[in-house]
N, C-alpha and C. Protein backbone atom coordinates (compact mmCIF):
# COMPACT_ATOMS: atom_id res chain seq x y z
N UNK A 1 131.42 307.12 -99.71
CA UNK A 1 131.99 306.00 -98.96
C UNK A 1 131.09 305.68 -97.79
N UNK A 2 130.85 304.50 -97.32
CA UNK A 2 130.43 304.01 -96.24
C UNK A 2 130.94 304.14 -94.67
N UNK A 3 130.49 304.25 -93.90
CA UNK A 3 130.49 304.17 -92.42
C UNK A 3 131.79 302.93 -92.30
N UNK A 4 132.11 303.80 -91.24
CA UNK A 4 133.21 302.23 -90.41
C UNK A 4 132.18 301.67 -89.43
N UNK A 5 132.98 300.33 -89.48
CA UNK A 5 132.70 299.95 -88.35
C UNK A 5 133.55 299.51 -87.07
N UNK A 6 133.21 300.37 -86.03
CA UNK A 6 134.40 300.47 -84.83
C UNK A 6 134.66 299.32 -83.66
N UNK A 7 135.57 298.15 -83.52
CA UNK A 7 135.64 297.44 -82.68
C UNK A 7 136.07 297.90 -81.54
N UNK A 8 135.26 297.63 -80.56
CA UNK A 8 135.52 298.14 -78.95
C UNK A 8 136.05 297.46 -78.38
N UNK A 9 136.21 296.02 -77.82
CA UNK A 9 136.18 295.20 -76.82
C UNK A 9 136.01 293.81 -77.91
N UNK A 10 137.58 293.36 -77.37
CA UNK A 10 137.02 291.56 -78.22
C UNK A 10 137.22 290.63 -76.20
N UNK A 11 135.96 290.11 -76.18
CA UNK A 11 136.19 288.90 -74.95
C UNK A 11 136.70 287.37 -75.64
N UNK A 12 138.38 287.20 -74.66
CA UNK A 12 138.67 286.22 -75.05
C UNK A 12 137.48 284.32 -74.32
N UNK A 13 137.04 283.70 -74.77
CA UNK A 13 136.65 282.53 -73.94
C UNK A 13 137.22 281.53 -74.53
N UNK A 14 138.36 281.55 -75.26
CA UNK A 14 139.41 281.26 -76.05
C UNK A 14 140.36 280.44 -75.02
N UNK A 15 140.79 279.33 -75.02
CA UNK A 15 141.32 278.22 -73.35
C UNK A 15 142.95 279.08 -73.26
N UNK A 16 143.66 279.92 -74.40
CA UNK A 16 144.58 280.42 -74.93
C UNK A 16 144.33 282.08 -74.95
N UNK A 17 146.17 282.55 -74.60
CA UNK A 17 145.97 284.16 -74.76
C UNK A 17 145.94 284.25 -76.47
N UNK A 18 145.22 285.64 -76.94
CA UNK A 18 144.99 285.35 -78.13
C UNK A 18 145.86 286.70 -78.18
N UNK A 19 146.51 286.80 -79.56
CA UNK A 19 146.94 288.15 -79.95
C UNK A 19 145.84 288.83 -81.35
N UNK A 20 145.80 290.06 -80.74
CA UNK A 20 144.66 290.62 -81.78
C UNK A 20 145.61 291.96 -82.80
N UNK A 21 145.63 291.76 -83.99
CA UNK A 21 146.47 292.67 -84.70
C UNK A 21 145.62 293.17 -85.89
N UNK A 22 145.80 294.96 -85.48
CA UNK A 22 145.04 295.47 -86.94
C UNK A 22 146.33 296.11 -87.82
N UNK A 23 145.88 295.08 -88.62
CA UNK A 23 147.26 295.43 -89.83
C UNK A 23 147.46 296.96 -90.28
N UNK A 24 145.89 297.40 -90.26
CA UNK A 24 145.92 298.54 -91.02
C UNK A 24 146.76 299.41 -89.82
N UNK A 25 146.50 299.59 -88.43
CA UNK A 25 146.64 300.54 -87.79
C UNK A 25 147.08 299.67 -86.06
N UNK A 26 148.23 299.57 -86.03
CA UNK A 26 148.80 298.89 -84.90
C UNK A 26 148.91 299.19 -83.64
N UNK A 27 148.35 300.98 -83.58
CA UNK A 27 147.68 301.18 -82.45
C UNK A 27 146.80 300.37 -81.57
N UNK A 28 146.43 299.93 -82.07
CA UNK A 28 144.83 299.08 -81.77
C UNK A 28 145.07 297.47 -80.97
N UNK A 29 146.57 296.81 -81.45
CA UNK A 29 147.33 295.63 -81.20
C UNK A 29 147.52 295.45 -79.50
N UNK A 30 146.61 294.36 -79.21
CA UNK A 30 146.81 293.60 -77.96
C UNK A 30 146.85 292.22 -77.67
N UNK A 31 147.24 291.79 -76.35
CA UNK A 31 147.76 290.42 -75.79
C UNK A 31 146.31 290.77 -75.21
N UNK A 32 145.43 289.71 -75.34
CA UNK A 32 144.12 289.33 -74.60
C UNK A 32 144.31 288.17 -73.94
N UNK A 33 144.35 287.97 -72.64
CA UNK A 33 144.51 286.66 -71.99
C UNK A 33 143.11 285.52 -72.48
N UNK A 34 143.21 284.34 -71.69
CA UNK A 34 142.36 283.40 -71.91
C UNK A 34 141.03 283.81 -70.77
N UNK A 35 140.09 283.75 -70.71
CA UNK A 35 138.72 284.55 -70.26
C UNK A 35 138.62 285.53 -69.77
N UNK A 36 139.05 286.30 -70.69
CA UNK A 36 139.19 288.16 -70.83
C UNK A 36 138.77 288.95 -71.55
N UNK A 37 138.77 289.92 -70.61
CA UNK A 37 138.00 291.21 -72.19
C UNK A 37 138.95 292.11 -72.11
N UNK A 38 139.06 292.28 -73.05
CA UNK A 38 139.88 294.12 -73.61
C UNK A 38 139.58 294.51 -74.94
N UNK A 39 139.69 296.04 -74.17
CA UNK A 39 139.09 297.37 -74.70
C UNK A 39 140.29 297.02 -76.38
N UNK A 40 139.94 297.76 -77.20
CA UNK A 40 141.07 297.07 -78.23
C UNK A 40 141.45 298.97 -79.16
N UNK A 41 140.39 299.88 -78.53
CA UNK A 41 140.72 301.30 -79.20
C UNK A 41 140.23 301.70 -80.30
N UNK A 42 138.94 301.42 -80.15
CA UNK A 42 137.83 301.90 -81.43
C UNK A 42 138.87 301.83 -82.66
N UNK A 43 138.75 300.24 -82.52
CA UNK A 43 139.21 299.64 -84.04
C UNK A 43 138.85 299.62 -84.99
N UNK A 44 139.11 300.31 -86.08
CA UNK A 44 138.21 300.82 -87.18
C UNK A 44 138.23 299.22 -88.08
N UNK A 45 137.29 298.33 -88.72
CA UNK A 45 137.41 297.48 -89.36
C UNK A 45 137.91 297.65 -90.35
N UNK A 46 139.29 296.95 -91.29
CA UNK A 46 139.19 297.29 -92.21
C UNK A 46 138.83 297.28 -93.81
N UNK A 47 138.25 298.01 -94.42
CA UNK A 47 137.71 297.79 -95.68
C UNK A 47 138.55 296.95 -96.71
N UNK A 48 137.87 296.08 -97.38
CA UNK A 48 139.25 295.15 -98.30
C UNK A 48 138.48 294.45 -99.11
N UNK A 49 138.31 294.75 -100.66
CA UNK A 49 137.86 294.15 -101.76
C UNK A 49 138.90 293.35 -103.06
N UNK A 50 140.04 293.24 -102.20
CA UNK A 50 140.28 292.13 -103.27
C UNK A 50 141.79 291.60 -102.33
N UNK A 51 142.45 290.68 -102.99
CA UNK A 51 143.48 289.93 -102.04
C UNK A 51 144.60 290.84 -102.54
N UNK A 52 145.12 291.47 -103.20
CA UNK A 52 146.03 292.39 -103.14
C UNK A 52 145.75 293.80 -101.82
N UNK A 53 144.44 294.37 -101.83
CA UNK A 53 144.78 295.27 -100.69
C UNK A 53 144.67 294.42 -99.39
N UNK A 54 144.24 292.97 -99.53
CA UNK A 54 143.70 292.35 -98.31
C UNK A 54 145.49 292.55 -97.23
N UNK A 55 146.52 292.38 -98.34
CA UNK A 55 148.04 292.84 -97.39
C UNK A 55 147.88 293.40 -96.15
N UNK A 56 147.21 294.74 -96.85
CA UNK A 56 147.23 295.86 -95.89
C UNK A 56 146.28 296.34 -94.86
N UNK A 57 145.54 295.31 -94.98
CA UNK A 57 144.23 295.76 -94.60
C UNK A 57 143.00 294.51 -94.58
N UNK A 58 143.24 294.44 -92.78
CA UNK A 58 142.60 293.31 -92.20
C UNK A 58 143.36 293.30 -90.80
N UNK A 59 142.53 292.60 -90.05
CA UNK A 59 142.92 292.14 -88.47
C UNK A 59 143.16 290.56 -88.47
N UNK A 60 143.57 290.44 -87.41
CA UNK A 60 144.20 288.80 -87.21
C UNK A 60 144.05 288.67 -85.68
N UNK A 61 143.62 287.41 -85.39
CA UNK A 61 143.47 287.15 -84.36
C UNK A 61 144.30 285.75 -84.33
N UNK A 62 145.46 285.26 -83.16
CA UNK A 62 146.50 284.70 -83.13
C UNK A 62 146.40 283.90 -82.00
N UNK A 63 147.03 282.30 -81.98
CA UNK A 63 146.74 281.46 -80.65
C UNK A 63 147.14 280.18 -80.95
N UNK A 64 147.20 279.38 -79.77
CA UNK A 64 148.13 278.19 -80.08
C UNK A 64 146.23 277.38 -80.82
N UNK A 65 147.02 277.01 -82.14
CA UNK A 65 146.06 276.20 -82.67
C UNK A 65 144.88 277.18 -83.86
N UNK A 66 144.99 278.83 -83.38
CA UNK A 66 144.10 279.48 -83.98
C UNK A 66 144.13 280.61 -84.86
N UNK A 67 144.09 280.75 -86.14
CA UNK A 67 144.35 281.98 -86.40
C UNK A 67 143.27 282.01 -87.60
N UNK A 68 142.48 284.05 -87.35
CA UNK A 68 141.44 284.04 -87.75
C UNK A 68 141.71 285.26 -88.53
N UNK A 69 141.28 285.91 -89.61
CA UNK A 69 141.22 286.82 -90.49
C UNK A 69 140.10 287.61 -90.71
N UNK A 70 139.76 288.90 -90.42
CA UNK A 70 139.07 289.77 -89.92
C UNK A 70 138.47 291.00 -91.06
N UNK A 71 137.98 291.24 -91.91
CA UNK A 71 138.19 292.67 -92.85
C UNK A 71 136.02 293.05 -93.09
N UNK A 72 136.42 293.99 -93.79
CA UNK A 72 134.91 294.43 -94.16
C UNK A 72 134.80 293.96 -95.78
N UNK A 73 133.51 293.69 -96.41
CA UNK A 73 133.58 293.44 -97.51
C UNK A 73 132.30 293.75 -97.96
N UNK A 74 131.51 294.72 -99.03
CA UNK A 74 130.49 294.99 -98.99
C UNK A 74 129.69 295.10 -98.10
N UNK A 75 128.15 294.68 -97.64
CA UNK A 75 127.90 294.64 -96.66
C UNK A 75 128.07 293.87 -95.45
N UNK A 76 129.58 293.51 -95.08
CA UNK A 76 129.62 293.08 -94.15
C UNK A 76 131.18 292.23 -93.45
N UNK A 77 131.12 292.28 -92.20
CA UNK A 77 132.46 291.60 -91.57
C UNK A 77 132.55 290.51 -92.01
N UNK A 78 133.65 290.17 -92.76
CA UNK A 78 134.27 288.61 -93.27
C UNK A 78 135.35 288.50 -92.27
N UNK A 79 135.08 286.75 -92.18
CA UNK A 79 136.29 286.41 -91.13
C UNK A 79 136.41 284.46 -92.31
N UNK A 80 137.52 284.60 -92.05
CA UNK A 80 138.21 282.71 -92.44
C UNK A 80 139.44 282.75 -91.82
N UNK A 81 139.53 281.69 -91.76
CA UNK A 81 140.50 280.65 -90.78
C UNK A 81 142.13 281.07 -92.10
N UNK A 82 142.07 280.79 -93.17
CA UNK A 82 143.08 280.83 -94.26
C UNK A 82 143.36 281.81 -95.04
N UNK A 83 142.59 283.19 -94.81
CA UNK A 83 143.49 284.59 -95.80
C UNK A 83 141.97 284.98 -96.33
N UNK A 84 142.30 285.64 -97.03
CA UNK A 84 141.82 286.16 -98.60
C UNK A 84 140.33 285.17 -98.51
N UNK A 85 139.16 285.75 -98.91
CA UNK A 85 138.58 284.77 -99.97
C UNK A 85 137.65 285.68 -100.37
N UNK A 86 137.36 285.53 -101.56
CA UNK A 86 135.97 286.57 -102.47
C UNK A 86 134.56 285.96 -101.65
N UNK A 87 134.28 287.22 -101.01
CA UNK A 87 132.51 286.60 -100.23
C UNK A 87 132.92 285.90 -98.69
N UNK A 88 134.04 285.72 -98.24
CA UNK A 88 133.93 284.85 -97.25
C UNK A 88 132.48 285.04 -96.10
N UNK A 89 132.42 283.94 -95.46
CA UNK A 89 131.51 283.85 -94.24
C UNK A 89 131.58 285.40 -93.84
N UNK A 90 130.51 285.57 -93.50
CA UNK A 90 130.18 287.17 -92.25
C UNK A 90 129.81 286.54 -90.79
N UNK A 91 130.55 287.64 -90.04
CA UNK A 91 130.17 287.16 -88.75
C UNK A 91 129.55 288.12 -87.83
N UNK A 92 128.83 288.76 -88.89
CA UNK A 92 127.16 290.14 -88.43
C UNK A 92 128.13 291.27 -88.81
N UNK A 93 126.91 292.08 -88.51
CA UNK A 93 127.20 293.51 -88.81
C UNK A 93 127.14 293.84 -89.64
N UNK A 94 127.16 295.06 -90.20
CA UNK A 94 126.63 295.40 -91.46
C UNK A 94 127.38 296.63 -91.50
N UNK A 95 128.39 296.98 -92.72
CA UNK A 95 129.66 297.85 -92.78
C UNK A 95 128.65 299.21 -93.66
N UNK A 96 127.32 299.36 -93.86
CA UNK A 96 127.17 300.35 -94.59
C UNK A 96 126.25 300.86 -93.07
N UNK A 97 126.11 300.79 -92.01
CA UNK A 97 125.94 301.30 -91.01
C UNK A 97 126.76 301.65 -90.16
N UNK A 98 127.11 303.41 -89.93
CA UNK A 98 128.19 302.81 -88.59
C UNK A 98 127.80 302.78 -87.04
N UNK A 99 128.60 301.85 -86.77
CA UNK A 99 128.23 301.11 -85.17
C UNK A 99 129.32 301.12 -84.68
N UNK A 100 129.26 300.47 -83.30
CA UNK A 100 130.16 300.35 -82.52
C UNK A 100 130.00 298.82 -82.22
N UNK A 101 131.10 297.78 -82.47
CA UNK A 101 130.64 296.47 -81.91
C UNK A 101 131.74 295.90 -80.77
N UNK A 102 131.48 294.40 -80.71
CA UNK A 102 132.64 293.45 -79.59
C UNK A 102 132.36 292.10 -80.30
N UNK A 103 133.38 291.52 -80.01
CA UNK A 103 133.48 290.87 -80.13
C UNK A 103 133.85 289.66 -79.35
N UNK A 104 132.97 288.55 -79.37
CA UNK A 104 133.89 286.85 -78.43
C UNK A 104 133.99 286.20 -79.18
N UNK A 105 134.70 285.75 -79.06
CA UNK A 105 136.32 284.50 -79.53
C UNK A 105 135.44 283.59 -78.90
N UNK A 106 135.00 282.62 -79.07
CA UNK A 106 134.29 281.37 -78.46
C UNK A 106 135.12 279.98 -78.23
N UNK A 107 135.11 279.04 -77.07
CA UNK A 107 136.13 278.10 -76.71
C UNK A 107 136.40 277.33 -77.76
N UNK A 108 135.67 277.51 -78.96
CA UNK A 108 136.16 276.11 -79.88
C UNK A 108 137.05 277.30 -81.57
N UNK A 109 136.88 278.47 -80.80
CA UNK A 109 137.78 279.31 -81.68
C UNK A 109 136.76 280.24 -82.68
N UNK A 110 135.39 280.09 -82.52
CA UNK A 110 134.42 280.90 -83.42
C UNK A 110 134.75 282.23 -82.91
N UNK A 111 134.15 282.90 -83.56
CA UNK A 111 134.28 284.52 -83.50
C UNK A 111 132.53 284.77 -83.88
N UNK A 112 132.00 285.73 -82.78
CA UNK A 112 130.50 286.55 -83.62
C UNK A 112 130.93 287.90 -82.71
N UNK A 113 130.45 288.32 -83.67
CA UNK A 113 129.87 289.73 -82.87
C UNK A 113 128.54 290.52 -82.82
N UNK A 114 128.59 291.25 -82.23
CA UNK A 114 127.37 291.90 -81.48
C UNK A 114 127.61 293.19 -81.49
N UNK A 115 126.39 294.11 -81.28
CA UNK A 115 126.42 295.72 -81.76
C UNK A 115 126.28 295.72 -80.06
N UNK A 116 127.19 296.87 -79.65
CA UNK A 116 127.41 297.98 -78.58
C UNK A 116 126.22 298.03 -77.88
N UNK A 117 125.67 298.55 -77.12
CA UNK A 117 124.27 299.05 -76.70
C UNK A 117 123.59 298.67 -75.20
């Protein structure tokens, strides 16, 4: 099996508080205000190869107007606006390395992330 990859810190620049939820593990679940950072508890990303485990396993990011879908998929973090999709967009990182990343929420609702360091 492959490396996790651990979310540290998502910065909201988001005009809205965003809610951040890891389905898999709800420890991790916070209220991030609007131009804020928080620590989120070495969020393990979670792994998800098809739309039946995608249920269980994925993060969500929540807001008036925004909601974003979060999981690992081969080599790499998939995020879409609508659920599930085979291959979606990556927004970096690379899930057969493990790292530590963060993430910003950007004012028009994008999401990238960046490795720790």
């Amino acid at each position: 099996m492959s490396d996790v990859t651990g979310l540290q810190r998502i910065s909201n620049g988001y005009a809205a508080t965003v809610e951040f939820t890891n389905v898999e593990h709800a420890g991790n679940n916070r209220q991030i205000t609007a131009l804020t950072n928080k620590e989120v508890g070495n969020a393990w990303i979670p792994w998800c190869n098809n739309k039946e485990e995608f249920k269980k396993k994925h993060m969500k990011i929540e807001a008036a107007n925004l909601t974003l879908y979060i999981w690992q998929q081969g080599r790499s973090i998939r995020c879409t606006r609508d659920g599930w999709q085979e291959n979606a967009p990556s927004i970096g990182g690379d899930s057969n390395i493990a790292q530590s990343v963060y993430w910003t929420i950007g004012e028009n609702g994008s999401i990238t992330q960046f490795k720790e360091g």
